[in-house]
C-alpha atoms as a PDB file:
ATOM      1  CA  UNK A   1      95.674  83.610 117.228  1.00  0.00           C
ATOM      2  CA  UNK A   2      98.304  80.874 116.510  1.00  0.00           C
ATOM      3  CA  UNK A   3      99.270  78.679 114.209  1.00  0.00           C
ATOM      4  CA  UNK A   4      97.225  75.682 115.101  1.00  0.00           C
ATOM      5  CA  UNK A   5      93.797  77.603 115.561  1.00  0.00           C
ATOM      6  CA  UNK A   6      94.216  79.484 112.279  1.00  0.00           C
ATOM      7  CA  UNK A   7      95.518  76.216 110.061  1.00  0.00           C
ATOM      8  CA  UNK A   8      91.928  75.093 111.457  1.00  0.00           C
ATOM      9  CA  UNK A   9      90.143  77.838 110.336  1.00  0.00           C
ATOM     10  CA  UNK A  10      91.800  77.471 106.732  1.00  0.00           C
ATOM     11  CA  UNK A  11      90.732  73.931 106.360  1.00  0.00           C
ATOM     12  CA  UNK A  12      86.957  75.314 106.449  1.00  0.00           C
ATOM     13  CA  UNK A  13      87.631  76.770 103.153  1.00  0.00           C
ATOM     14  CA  UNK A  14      90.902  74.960 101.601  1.00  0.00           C
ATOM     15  CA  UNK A  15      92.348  71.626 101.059  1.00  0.00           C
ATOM     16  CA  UNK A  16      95.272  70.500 103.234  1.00  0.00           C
ATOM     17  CA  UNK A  17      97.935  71.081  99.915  1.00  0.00           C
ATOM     18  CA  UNK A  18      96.659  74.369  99.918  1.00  0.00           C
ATOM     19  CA  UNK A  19      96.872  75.185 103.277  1.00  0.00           C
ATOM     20  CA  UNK A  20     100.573  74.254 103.186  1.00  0.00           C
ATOM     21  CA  UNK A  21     101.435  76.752 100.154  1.00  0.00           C
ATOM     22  CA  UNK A  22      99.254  79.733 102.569  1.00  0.00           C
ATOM     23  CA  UNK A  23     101.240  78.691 105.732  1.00  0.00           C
ATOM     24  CA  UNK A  24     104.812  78.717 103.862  1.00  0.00           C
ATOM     25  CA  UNK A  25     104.236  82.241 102.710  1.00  0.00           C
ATOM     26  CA  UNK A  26     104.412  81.560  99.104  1.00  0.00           C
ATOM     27  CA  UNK A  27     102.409  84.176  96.980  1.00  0.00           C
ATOM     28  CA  UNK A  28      99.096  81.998  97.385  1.00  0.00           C
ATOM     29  CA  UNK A  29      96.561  84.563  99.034  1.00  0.00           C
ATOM     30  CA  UNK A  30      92.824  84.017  99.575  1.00  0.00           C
ATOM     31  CA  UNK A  31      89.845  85.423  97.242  1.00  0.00           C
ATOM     32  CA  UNK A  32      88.691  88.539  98.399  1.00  0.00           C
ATOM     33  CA  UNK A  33      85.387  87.165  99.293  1.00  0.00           C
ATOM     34  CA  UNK A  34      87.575  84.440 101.630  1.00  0.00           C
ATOM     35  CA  UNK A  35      89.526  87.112 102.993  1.00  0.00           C
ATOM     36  CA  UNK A  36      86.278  89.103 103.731  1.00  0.00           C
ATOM     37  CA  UNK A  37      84.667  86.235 105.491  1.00  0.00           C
ATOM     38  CA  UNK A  38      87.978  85.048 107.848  1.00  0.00           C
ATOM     39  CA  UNK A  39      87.830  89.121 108.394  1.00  0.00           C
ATOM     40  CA  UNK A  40      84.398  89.315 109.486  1.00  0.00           C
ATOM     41  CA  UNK A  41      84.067  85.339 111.309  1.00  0.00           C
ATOM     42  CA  UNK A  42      87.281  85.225 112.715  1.00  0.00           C
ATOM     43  CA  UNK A  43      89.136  88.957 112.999  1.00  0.00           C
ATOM     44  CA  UNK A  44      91.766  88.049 110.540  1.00  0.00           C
ATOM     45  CA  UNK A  45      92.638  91.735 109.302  1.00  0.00           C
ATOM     46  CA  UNK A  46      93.366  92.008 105.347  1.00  0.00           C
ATOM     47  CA  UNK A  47      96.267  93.363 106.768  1.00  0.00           C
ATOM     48  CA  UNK A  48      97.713  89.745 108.036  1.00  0.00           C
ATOM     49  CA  UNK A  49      97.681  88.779 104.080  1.00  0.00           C
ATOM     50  CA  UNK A  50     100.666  90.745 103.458  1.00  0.00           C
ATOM     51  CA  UNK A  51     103.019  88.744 105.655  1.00  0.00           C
ATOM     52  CA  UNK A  52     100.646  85.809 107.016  1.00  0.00           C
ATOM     53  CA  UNK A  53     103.777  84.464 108.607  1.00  0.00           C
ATOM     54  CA  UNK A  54     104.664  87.133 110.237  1.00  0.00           C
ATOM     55  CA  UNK A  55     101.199  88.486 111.482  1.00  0.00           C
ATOM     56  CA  UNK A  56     101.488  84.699 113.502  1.00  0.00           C
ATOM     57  CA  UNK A  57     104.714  85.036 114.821  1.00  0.00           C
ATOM     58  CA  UNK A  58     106.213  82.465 112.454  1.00  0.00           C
ATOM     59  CA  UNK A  59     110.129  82.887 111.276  1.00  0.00           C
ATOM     60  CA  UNK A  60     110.453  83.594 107.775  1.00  0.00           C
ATOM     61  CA  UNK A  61     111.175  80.997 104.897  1.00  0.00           C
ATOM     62  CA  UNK A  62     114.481  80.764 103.121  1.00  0.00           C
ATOM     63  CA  UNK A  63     112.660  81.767 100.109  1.00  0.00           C
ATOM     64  CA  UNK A  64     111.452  84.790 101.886  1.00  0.00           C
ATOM     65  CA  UNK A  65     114.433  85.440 103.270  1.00  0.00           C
ATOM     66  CA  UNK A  66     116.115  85.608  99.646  1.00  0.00           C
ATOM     67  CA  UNK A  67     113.393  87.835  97.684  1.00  0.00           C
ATOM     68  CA  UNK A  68     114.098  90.125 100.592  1.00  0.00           C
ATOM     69  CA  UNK A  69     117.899  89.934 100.249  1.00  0.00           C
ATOM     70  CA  UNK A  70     117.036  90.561  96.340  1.00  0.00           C
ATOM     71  CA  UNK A  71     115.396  93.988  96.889  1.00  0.00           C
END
């Protein structure tokens, strides 16, 4: 899946502003009962909600980049 086909899929279920927060990696996450249906629709694995960036083959952010230079 890439980015564009899975920022369409969010905006089924989210508003662009949120969209943006998913996409950037910050600690927004889907409901459980969103990340059951994207799992079961679309075969996004809960897995993918760990890292959503990486699980598309997006870079990280700078912001990720520092909370992993913090650990």
């Amino acid at each position: 899946m890439n980015y564009k086909e899975f920022k369409k899929i969010l905006l089924e279920y989210y508003a662009k502003d949120s969209i943006k927060h998913i996409l950037a990696g910050s600690l927004k996450k889907p409901s459980y009962e969103v990340m059951l249906k994207l799992s079961k629709e679309h075969g996004i694995p809960f897995e993918a909600w760990q890292d959503i960036r990486a699980w598309l083959g997006l870079p990280p952010t700078r912001t990720q980049l520092k909370l992993r230079e913090q650990k």
